[in-house]
PDB file of N, CA and C in Angstrom:
ATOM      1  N   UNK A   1      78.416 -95.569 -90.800  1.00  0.00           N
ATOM      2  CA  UNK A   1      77.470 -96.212 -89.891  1.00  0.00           C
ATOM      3  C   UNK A   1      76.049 -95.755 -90.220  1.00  0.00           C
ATOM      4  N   UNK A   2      75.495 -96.503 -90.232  1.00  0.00           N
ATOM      5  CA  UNK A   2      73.757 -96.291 -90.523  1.00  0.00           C
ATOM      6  C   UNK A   2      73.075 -95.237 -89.258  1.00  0.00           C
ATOM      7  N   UNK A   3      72.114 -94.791 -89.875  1.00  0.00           N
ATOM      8  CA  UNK A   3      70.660 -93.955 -89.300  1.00  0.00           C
ATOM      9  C   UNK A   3      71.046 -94.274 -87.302  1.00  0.00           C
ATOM     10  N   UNK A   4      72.290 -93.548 -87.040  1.00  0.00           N
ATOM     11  CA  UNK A   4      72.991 -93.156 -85.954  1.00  0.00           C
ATOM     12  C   UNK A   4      72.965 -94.519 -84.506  1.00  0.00           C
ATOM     13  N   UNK A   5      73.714 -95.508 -84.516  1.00  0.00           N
ATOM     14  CA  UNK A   5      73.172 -96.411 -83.477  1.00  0.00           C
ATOM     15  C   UNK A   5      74.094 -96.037 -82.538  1.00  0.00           C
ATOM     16  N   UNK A   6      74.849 -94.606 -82.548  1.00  0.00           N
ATOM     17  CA  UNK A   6      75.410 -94.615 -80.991  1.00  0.00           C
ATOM     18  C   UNK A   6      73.803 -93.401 -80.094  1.00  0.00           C
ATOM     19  N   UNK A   7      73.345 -92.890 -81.120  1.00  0.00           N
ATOM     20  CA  UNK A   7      72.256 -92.509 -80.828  1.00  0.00           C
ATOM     21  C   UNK A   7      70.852 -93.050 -80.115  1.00  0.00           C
ATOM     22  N   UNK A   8      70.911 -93.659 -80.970  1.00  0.00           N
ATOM     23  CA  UNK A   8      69.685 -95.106 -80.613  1.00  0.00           C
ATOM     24  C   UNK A   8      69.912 -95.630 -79.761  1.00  0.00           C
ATOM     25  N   UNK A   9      71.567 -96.409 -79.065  1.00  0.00           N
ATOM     26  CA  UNK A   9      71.700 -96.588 -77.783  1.00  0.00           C
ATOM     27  C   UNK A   9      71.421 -95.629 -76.438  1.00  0.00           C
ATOM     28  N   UNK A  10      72.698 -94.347 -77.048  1.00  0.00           N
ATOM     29  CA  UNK A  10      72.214 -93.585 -75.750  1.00  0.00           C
ATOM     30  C   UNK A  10      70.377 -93.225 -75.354  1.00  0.00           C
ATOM     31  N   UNK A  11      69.672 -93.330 -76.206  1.00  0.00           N
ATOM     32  CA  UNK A  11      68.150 -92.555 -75.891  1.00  0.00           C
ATOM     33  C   UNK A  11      67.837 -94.065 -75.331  1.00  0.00           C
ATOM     34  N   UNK A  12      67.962 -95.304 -75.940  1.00  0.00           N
ATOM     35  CA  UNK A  12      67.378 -96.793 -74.991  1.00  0.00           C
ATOM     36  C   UNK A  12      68.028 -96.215 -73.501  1.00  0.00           C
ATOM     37  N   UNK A  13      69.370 -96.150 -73.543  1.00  0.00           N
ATOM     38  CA  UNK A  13      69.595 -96.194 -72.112  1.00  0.00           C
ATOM     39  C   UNK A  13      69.148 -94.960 -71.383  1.00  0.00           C
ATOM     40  N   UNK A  14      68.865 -93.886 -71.956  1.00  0.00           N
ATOM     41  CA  UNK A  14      68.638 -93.053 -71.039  1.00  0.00           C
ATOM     42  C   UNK A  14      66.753 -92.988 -70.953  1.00  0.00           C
ATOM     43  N   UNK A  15      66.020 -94.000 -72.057  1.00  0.00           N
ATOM     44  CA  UNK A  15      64.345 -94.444 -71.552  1.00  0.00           C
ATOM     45  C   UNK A  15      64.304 -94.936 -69.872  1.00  0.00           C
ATOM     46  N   UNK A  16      65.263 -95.796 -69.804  1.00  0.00           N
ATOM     47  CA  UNK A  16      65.283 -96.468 -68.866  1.00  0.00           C
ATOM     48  C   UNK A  16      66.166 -96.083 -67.764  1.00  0.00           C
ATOM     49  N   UNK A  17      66.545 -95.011 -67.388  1.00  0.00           N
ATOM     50  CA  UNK A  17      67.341 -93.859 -66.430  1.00  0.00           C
ATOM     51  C   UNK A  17      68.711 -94.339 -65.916  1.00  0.00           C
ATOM     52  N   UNK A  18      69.282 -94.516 -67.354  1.00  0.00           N
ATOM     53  CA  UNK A  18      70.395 -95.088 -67.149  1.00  0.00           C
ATOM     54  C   UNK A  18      71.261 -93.920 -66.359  1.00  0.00           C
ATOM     55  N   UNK A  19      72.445 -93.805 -66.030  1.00  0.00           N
ATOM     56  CA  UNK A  19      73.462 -92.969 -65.341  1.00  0.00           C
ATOM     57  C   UNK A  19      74.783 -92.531 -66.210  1.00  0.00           C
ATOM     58  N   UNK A  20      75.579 -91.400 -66.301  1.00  0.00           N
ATOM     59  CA  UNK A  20      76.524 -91.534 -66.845  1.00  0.00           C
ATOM     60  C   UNK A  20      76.785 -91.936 -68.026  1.00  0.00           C
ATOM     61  N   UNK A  21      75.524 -91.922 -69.225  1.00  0.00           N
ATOM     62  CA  UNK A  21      76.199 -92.152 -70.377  1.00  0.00           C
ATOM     63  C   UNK A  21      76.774 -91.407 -70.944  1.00  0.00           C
ATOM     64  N   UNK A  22      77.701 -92.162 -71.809  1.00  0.00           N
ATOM     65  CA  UNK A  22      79.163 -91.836 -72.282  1.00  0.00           C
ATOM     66  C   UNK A  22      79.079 -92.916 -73.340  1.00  0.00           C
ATOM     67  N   UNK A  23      79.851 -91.543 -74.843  1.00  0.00           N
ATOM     68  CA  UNK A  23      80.495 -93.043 -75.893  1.00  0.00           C
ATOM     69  C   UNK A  23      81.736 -92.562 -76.501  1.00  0.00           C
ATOM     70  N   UNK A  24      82.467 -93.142 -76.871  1.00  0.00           N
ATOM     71  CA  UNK A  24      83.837 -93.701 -76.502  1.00  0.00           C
ATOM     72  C   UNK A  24      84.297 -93.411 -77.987  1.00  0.00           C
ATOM     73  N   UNK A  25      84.539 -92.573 -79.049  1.00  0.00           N
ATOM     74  CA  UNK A  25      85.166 -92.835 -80.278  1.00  0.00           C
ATOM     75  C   UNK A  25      86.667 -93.790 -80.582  1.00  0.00           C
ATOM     76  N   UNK A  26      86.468 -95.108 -80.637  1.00  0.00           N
ATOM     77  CA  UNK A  26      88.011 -95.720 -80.566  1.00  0.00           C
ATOM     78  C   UNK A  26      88.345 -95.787 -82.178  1.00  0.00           C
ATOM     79  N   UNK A  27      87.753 -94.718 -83.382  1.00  0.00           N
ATOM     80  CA  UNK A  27      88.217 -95.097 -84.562  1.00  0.00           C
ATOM     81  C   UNK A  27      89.769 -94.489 -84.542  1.00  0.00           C
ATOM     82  N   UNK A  28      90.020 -93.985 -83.789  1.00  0.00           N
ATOM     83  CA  UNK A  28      91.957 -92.914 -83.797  1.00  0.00           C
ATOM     84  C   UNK A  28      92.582 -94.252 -83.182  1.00  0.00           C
ATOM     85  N   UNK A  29      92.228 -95.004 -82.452  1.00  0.00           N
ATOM     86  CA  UNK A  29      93.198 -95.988 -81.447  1.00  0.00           C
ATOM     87  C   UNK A  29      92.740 -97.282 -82.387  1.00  0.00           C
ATOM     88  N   UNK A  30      94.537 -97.549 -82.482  1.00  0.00           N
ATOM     89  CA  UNK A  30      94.927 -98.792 -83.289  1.00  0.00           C
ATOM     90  C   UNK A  30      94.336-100.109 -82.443  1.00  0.00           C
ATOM     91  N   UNK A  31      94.481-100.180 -81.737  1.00  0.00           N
ATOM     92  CA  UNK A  31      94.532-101.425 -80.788  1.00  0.00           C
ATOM     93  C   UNK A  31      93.107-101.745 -80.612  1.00  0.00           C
ATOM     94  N   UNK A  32      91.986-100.693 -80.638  1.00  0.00           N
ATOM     95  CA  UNK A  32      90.808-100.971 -80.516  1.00  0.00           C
ATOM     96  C   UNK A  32      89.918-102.469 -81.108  1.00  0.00           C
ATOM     97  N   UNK A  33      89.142-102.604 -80.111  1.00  0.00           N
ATOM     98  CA  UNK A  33      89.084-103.995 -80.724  1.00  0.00           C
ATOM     99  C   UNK A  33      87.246-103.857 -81.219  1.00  0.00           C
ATOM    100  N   UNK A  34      87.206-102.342 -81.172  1.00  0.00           N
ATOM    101  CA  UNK A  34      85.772-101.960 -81.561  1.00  0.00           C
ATOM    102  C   UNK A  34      85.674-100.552 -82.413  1.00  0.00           C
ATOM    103  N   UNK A  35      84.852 -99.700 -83.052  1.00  0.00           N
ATOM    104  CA  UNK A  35      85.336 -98.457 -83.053  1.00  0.00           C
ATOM    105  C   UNK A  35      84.495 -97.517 -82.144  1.00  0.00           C
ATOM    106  N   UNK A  36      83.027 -98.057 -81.556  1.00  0.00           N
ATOM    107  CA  UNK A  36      83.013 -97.136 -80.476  1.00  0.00           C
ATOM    108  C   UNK A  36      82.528 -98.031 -79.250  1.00  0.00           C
ATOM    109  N   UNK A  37      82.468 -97.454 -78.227  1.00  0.00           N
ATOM    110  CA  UNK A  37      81.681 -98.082 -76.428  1.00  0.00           C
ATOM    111  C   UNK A  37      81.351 -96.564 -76.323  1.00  0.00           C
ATOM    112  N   UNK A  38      80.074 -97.550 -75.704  1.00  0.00           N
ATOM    113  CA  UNK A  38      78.886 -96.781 -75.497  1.00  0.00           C
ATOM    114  C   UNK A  38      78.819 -97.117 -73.499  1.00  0.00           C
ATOM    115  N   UNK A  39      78.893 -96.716 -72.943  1.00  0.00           N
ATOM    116  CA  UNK A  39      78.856 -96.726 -71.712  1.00  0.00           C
ATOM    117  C   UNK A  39      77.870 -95.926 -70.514  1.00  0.00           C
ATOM    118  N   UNK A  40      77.197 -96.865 -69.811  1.00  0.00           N
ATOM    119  CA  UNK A  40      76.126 -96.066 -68.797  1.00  0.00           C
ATOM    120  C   UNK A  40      76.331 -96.879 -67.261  1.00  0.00           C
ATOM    121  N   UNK A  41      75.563 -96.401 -66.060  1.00  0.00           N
ATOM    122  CA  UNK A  41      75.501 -97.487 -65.093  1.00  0.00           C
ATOM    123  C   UNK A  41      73.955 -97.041 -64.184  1.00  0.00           C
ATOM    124  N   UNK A  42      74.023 -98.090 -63.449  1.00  0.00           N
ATOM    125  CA  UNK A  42      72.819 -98.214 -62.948  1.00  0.00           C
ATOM    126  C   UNK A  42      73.017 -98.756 -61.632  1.00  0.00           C
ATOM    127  N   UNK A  43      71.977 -98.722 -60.639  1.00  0.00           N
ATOM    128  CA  UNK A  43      72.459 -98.623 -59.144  1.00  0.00           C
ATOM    129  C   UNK A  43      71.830-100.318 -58.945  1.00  0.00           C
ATOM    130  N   UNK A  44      70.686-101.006 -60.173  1.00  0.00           N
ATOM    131  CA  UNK A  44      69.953-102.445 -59.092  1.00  0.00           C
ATOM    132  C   UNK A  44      70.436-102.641 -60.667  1.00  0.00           C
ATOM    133  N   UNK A  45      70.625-104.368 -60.085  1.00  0.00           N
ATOM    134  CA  UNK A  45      70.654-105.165 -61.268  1.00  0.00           C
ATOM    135  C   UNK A  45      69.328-105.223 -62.373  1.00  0.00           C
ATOM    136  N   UNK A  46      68.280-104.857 -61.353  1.00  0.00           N
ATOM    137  CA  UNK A  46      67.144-104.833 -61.966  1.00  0.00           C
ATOM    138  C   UNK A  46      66.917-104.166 -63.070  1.00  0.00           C
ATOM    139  N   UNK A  47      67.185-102.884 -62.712  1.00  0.00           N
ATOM    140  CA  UNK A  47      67.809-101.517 -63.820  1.00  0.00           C
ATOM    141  C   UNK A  47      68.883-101.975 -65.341  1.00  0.00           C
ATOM    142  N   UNK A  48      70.137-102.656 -64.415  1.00  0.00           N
ATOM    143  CA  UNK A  48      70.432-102.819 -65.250  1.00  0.00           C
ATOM    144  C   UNK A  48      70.407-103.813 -66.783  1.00  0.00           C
ATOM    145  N   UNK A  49      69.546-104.530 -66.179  1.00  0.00           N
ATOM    146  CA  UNK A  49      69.018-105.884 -67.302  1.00  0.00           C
ATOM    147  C   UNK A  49      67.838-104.858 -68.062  1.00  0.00           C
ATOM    148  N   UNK A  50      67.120-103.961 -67.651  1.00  0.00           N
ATOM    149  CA  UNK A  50      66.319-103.138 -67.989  1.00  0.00           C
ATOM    150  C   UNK A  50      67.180-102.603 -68.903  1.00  0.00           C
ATOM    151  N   UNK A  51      68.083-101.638 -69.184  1.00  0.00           N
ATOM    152  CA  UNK A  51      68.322-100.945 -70.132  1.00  0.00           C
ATOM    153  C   UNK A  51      69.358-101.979 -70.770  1.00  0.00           C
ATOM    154  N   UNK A  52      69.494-103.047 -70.456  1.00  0.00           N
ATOM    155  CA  UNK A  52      70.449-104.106 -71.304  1.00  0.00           C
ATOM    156  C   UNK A  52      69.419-104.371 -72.587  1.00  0.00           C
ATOM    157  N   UNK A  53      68.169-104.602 -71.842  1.00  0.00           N
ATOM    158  CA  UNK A  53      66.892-104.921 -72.948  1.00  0.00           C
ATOM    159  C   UNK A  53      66.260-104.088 -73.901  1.00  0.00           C
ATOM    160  N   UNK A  54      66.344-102.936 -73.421  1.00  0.00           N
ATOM    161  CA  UNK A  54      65.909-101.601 -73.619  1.00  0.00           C
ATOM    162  C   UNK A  54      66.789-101.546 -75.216  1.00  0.00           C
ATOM    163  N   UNK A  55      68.079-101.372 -74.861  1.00  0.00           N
ATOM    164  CA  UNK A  55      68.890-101.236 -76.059  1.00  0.00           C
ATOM    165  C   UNK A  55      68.724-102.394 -76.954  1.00  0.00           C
ATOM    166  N   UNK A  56      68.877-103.368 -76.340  1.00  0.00           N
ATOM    167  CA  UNK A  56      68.328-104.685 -78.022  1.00  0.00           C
ATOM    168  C   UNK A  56      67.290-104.109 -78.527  1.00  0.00           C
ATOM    169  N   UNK A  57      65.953-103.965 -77.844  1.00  0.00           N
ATOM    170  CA  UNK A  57      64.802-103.950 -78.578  1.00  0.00           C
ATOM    171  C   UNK A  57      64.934-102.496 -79.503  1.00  0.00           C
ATOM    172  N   UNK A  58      65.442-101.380 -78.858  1.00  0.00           N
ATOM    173  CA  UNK A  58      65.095-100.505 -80.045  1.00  0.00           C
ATOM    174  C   UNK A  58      66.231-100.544 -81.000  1.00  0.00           C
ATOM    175  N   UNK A  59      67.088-101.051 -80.314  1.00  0.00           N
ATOM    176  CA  UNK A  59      68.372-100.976 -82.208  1.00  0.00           C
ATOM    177  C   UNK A  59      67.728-101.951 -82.685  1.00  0.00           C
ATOM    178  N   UNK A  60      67.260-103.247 -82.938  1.00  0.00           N
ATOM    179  CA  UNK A  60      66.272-104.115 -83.935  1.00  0.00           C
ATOM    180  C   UNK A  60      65.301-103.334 -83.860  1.00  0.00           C
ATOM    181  N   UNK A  61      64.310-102.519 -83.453  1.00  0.00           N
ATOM    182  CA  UNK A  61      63.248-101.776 -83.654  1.00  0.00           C
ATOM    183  C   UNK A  61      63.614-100.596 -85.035  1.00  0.00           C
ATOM    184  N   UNK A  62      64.790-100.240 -83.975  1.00  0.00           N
ATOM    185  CA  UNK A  62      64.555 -98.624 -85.234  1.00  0.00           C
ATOM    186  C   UNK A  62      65.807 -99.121 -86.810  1.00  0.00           C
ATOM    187  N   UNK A  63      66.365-100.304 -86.388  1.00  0.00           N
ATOM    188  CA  UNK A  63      67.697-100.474 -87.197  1.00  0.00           C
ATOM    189  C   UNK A  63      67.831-101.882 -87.928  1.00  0.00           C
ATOM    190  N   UNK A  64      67.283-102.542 -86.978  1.00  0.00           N
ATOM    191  CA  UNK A  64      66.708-103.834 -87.489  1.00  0.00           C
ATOM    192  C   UNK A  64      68.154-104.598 -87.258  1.00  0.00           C
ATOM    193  N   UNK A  65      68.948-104.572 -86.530  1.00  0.00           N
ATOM    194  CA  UNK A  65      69.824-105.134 -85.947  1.00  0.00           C
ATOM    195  C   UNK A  65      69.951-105.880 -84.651  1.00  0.00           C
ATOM    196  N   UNK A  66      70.397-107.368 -84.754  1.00  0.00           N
ATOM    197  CA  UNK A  66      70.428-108.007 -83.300  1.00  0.00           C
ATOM    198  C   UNK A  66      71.195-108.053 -82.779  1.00  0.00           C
ATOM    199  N   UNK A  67      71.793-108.001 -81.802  1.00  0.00           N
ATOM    200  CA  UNK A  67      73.111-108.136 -80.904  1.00  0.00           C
ATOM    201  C   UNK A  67      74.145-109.027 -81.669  1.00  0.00           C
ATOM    202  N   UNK A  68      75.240-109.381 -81.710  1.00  0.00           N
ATOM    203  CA  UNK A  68      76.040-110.188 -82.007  1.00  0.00           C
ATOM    204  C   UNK A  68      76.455-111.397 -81.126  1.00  0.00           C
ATOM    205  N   UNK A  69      76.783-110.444 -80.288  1.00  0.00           N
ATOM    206  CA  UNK A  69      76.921-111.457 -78.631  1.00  0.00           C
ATOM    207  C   UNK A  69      76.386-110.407 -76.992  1.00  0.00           C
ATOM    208  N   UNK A  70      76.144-111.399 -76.262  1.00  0.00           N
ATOM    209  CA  UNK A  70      76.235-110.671 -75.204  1.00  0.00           C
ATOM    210  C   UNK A  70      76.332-111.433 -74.007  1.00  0.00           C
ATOM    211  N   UNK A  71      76.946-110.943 -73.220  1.00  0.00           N
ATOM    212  CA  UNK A  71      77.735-111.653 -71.745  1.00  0.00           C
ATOM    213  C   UNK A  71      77.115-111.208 -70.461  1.00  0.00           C
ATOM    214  N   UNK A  72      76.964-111.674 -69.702  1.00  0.00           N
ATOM    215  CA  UNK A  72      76.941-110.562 -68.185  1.00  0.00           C
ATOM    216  C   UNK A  72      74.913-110.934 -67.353  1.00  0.00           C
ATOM    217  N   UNK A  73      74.469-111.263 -68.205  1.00  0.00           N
ATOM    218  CA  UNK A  73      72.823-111.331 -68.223  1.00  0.00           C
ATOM    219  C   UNK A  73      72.845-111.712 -66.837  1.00  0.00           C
ATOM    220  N   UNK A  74      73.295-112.790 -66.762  1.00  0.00           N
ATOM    221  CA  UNK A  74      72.714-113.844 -65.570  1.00  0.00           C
ATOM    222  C   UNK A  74      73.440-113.458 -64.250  1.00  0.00           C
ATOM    223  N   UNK A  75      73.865-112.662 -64.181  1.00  0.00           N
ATOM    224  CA  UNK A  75      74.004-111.558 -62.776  1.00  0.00           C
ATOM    225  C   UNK A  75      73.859-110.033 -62.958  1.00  0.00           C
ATOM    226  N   UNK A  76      73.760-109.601 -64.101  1.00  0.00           N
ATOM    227  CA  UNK A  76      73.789-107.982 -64.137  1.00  0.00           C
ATOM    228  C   UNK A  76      74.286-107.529 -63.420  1.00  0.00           C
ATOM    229  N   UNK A  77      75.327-107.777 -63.316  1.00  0.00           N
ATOM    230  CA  UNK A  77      76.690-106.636 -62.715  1.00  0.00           C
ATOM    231  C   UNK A  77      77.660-105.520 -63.606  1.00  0.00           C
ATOM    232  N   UNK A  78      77.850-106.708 -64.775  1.00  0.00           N
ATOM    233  CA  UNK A  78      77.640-105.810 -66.007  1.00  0.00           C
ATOM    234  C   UNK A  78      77.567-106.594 -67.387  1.00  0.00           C
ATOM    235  N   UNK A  79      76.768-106.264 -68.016  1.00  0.00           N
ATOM    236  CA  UNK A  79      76.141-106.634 -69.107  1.00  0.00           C
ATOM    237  C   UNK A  79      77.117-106.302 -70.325  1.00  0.00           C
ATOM    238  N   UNK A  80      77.787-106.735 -71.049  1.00  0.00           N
ATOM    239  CA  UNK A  80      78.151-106.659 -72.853  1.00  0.00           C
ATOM    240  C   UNK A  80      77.376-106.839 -73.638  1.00  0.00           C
ATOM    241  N   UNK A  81      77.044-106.305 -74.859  1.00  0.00           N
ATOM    242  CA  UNK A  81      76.146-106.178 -75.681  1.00  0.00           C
ATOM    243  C   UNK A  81      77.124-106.171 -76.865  1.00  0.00           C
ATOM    244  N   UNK A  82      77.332-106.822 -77.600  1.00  0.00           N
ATOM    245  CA  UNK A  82      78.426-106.514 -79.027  1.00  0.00           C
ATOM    246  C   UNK A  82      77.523-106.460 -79.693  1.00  0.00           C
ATOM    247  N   UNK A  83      78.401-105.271 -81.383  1.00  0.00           N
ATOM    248  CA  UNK A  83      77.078-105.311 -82.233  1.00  0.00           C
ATOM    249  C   UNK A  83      78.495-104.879 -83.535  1.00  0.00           C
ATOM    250  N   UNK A  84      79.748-105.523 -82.872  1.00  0.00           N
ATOM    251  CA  UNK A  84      81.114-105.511 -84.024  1.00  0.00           C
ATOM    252  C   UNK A  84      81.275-104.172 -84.081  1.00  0.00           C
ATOM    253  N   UNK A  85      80.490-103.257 -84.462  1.00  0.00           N
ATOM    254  CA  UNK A  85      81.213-101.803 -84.746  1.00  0.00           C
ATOM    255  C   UNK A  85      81.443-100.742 -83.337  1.00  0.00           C
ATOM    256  N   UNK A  86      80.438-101.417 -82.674  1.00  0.00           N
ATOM    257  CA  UNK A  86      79.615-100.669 -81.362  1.00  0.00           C
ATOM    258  C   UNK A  86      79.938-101.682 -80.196  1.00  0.00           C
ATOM    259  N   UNK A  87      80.122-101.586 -78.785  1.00  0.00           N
ATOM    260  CA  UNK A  87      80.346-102.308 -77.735  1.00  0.00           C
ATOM    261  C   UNK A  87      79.496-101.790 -77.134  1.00  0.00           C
ATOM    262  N   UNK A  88      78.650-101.783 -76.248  1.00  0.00           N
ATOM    263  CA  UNK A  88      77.525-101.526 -75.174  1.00  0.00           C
ATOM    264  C   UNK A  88      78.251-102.117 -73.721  1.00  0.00           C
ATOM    265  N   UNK A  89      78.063-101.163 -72.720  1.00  0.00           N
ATOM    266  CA  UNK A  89      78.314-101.705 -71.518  1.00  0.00           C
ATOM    267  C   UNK A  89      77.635-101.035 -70.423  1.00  0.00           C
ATOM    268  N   UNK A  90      77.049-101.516 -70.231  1.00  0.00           N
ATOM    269  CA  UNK A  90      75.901-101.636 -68.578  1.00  0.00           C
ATOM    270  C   UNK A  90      76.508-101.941 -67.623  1.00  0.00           C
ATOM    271  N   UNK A  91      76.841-101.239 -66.808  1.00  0.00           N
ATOM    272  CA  UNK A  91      77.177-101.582 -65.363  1.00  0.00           C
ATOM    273  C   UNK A  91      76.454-101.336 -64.200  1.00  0.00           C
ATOM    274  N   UNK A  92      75.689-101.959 -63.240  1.00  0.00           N
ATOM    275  CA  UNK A  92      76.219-101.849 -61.921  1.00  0.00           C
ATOM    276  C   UNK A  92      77.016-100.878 -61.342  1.00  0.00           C
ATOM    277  N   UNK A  93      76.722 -99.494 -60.457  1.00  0.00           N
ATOM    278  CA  UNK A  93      77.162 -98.314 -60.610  1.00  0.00           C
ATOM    279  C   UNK A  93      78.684 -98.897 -59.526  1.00  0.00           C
ATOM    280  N   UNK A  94      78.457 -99.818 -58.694  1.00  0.00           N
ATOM    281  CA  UNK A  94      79.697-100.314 -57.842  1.00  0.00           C
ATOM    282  C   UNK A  94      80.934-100.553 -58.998  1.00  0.00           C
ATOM    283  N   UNK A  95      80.238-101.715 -59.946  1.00  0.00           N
ATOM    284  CA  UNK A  95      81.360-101.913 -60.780  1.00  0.00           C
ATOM    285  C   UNK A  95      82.139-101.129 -61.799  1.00  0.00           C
ATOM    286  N   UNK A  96      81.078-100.190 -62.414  1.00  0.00           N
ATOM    287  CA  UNK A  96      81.687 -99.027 -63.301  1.00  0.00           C
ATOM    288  C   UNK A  96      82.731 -98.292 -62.198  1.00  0.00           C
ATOM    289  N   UNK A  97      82.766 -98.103 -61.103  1.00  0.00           N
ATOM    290  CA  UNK A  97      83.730 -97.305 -60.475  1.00  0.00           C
ATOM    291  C   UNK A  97      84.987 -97.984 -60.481  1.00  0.00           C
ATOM    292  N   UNK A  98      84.614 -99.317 -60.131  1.00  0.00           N
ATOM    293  CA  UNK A  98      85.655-100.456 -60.279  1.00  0.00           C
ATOM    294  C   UNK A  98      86.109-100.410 -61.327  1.00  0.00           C
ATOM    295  N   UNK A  99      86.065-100.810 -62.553  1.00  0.00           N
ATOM    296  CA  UNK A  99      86.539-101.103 -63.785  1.00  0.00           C
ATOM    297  C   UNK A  99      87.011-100.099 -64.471  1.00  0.00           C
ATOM    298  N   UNK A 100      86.339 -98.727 -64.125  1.00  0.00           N
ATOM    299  CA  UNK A 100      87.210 -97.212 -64.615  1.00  0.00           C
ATOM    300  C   UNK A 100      87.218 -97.536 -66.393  1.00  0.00           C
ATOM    301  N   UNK A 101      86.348 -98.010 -66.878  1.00  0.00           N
ATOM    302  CA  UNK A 101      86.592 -98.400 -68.690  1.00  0.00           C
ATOM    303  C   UNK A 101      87.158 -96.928 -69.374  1.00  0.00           C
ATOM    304  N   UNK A 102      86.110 -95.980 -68.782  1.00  0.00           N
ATOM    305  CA  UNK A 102      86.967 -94.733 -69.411  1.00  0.00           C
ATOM    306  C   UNK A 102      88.272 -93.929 -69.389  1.00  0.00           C
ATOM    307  N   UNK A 103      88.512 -94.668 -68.314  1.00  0.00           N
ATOM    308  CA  UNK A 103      89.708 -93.938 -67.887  1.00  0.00           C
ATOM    309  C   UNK A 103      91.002 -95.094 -68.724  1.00  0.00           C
ATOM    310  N   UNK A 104      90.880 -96.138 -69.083  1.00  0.00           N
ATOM    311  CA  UNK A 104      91.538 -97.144 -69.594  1.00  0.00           C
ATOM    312  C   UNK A 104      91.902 -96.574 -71.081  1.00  0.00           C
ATOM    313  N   UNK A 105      90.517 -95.665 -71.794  1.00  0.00           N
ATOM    314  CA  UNK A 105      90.473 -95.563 -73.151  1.00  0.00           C
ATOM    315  C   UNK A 105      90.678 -93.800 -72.778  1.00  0.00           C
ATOM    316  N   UNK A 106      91.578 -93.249 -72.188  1.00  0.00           N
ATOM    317  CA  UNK A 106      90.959 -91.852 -72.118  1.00  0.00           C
ATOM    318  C   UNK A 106      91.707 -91.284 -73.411  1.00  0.00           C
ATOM    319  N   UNK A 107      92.765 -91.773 -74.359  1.00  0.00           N
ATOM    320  CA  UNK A 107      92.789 -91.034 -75.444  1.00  0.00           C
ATOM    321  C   UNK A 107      91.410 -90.970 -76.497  1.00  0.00           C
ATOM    322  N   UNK A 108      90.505 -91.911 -76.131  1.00  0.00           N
ATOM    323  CA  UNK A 108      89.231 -91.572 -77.009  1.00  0.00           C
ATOM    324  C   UNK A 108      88.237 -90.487 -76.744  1.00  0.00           C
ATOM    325  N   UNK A 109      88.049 -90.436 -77.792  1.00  0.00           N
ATOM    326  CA  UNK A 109      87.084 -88.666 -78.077  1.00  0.00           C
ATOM    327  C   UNK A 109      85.762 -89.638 -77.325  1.00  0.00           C
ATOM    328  N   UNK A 110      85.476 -88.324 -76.789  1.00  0.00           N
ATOM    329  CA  UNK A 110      84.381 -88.470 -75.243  1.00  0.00           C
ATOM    330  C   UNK A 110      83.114 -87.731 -75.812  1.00  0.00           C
ATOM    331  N   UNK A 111      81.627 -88.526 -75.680  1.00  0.00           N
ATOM    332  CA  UNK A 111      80.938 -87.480 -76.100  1.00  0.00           C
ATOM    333  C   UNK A 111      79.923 -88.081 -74.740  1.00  0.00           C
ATOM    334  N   UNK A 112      79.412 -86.663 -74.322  1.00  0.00           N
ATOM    335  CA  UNK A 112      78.165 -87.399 -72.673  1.00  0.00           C
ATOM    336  C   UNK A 112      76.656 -87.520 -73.209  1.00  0.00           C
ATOM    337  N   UNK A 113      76.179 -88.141 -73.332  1.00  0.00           N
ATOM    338  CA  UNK A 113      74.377 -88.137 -73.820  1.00  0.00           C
ATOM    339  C   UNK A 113      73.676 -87.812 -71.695  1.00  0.00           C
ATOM    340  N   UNK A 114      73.470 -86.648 -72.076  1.00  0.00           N
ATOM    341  CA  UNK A 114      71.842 -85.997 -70.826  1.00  0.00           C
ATOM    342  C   UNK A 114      70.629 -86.342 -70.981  1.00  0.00           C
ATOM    343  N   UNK A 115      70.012 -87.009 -70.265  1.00  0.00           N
ATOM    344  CA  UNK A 115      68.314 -86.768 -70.348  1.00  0.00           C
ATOM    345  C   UNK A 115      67.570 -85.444 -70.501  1.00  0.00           C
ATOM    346  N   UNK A 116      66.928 -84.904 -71.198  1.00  0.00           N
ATOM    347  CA  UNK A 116      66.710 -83.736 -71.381  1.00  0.00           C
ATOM    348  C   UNK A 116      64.750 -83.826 -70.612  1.00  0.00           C
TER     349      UNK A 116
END
C-alpha cells in the first residue's frame, strides 16, 4: 500500500473530531470483502458529512486518489467511502452502537488512532 492511507484517513478524521477511530486489518480473514475498515463516529450528521469530506479531500490531496464509491451522503447516518483496498465508515454515534461493525470483524487486528 502506498505513502500510508490508513494513516491519512485516521488524521482526516480525527482534523475534524471524529470519535472512536479504529482500523480493522481484514488481510488474515478470507471472507473479507476489503483488506482494511477504517472506522470513526460522530454525534450530528453535520460532523459526520464533515469528516466524510475531510477524508476525500486529503487522500486525493496527499495520495492523489478518489473514492471509488460512496453511499450514505444524503442522510449521514452513515457514510461508506470505498477506495477497494480500504473501506471508510462514518457513523452517526447512535448507529455505530447499533451496527457493532467491530464486534462483527473482532478476529481482525485492531489498531485505535488518538488525537494527540
Amino acid at each position: 500500500m502506498e505513502e500510508n492511507i490508513i494513516n491519512v484517513i485516521a488524521d482526516a478524521m480525527l482534523e475534524k473530531k471524529a470519535q472512536g477511530v479504529v482500523s480493522l486489518d481484514l488481510t488474515k480473514i478470507g471472507t473479507a470483502i476489503s483488506d482494511h475498515f477504517i472506522v470513526c463516529n460522530a454525534d450530528s450528521t453535520t460532523n459526520v458529512l464533515a469528516i466524510a469530506d475531510n477524508v476525500e479531500d486529503r487522500v486525493y490531496e496527499k495520495l492523489h486518489r478518489k473514492v471509488v464509491r460512496s453511499q450514505g451522503k444524503e442522510n449521514a447516518f452513515w457514510i461508506i467511502l470505498d477506495y477497494t483496498d480500504v473501506v471508510v465508515h462514518v457513523f452517526q454515534t447512535p448507529y455505530r452502537s447499533f451496527y457493532r461493525l467491530e464486534d462483527l470483524w473482532a478476529d481482525a487486528e485492531r489498531t485505535d488512532f488518538i488525537d494527540e
